[in-house]
Protein backbone atom coordinates (compact mmCIF):
# COMPACT_ATOMS: atom_id res chain seq x y z
CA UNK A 1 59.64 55.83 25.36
CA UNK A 2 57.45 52.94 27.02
CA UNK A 3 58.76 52.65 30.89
CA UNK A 4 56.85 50.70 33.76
CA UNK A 5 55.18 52.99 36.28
CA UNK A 6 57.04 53.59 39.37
CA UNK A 7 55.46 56.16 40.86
CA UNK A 8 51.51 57.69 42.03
CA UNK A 9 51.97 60.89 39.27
CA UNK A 10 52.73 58.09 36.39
CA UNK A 11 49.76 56.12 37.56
CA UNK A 12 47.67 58.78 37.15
CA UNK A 13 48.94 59.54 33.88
CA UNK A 14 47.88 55.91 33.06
CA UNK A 15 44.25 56.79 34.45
CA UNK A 16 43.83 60.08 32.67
CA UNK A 17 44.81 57.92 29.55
CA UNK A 18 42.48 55.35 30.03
CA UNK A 19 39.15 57.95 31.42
CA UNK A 20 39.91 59.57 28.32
CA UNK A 21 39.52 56.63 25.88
CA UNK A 22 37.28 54.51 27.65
CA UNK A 23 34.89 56.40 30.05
CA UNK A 24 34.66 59.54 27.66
CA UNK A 25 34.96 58.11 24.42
CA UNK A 26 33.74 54.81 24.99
CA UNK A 27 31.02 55.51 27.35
CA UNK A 28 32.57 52.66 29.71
CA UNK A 29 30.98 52.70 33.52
CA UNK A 30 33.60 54.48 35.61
CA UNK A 31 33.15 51.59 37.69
CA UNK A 32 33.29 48.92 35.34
CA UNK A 33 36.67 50.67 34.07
CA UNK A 34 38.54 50.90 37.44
CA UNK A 35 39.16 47.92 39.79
CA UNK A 36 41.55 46.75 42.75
CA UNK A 37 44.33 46.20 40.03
CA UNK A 38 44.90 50.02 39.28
CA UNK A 39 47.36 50.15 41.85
CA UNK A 40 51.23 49.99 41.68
CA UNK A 41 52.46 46.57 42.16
CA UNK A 42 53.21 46.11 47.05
CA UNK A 43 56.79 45.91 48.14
CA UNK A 44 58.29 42.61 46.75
CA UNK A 45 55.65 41.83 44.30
CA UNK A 46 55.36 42.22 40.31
CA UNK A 47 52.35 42.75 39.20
CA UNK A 48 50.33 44.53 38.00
CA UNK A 49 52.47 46.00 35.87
CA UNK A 50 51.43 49.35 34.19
CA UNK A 51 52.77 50.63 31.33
CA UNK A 52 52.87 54.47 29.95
CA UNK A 53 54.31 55.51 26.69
CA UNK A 54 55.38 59.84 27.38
CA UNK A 55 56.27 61.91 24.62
CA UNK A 56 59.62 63.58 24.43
CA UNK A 57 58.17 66.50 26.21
CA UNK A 58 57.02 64.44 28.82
CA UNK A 59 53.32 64.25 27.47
CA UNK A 60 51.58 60.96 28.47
CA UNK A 61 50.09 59.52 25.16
CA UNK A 62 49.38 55.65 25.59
CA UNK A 63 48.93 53.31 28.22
CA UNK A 64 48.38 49.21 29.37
CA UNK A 65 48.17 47.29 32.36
CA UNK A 66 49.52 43.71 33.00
CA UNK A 67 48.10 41.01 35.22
CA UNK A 68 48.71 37.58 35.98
CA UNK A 69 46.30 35.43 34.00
CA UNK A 70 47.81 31.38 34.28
CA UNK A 71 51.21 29.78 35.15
CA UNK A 72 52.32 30.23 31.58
CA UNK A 73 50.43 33.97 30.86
CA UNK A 74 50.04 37.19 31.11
CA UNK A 75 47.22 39.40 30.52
CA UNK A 76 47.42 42.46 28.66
CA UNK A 77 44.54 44.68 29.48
CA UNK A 78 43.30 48.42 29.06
CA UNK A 79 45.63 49.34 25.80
CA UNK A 80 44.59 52.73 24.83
CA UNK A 81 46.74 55.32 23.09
CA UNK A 82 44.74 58.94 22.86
CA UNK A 83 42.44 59.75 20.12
CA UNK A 84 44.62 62.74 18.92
CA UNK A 85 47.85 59.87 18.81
CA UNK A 86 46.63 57.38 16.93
CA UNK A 87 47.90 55.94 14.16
CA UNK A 88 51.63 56.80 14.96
CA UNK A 89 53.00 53.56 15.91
CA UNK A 90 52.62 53.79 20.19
CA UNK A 91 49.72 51.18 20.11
CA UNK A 92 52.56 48.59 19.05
CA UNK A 93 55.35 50.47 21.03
CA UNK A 94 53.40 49.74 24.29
CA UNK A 95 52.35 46.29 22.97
CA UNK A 96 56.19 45.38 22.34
CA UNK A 97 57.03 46.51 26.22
CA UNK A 98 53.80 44.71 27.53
CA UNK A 99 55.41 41.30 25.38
CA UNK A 100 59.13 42.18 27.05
CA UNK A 101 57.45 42.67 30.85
CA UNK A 102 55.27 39.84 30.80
CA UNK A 103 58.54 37.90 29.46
CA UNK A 104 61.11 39.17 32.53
CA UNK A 105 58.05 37.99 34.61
CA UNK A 106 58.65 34.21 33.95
CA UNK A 107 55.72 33.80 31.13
CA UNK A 108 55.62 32.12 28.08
CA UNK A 109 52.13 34.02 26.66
CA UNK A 110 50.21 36.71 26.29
CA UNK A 111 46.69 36.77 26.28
CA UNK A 112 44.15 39.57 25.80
CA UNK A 113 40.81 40.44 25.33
CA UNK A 114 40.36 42.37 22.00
CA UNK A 115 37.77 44.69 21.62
CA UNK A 116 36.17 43.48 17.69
CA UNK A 117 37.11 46.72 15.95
CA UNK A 118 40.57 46.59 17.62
CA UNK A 119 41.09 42.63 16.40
CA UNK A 120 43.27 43.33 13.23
CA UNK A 121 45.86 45.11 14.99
CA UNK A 122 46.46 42.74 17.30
CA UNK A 123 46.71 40.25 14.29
CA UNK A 124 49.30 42.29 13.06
CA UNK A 125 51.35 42.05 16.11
CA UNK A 126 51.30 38.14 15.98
CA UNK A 127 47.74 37.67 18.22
CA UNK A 128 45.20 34.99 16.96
CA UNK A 129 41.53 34.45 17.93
CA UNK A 130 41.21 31.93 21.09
CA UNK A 131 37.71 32.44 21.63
CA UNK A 132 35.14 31.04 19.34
CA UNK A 133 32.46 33.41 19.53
CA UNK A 134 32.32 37.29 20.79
CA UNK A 135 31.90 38.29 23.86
CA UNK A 136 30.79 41.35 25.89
CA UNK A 137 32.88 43.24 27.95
CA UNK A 138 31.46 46.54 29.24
CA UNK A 139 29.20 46.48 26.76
CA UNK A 140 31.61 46.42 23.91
CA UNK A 141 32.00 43.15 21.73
CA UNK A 142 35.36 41.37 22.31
CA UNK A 143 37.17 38.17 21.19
CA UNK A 144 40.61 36.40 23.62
CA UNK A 145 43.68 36.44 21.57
CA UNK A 146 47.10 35.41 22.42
CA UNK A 147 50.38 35.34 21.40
CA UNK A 148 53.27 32.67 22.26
CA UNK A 149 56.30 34.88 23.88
């Protein structure tokens, strides 16, 4: 089950997720990884948002983070679901619940910055190119999709 993090352990969760995926397996800068948005949303405001997908057990498998991006969007950034858990559906699980938060917070879009190899699934969930050429991000080629809520 997808929920929105409420609390400093589920946060880290979220972390742990993402170190794994993109600092160990990636090779991603710690510091180009982590910014002022890995935070829980202050007192009265709603975003970011993060996102953690937990096994029945309780194990954290996948993870995203939600930012403003316009007056009409949301951004979905830092997706990852653990190497071990791929291919079982919780990449789109925690893309639907990133779609339904961005929606309760008043936006009409999504928009997100696809890493290339990563560009098809996104397709799949209803995402088309925006940019016209690749870009780096962290060293990693990317292209801006989005995705009419």
């Amino acid at each position: 089950m997808v929920t929105i993090v409420r609390t400093e352990d589920d946060l880290r969760a979220c972390l742990a997720i993402r170190e794994a995926v993109f600092i160990r397996e990636q090779n991603v800068a710690p510091e180009e990884e982590l910014d002022e948005w890995d935070r829980l949303p202050p007192a009265g405001e709603v975003w970011p948002v993060h996102l953690l997908l937990r096994a029945d057990d309780g194990t954290a498998l996948a993870t995203a983070r939600l930012i403003p991006y316009s007056d009409d969007a949301g951004k979905v950034q830092r997706v990852a679901v653990l190497r071990h858990q791929r291919g079982r559906g919780f990449g789109a699980q925690v893309m639907a619940a990133a779609e339904q938060a961005i929606r309760e917070r008043g936006k009409r879009r999504a928009v997100l910055d696809a890493q290339l190899h990563a560009e098809g699934f996104y397709r799949r969930l209803g995402y088309t190119r925006v940019s016209d050429e690749v870009f780096l991000d962290a060293g990693i080629e990317h292209v801006r999709m989005a995705k009419s809520l």
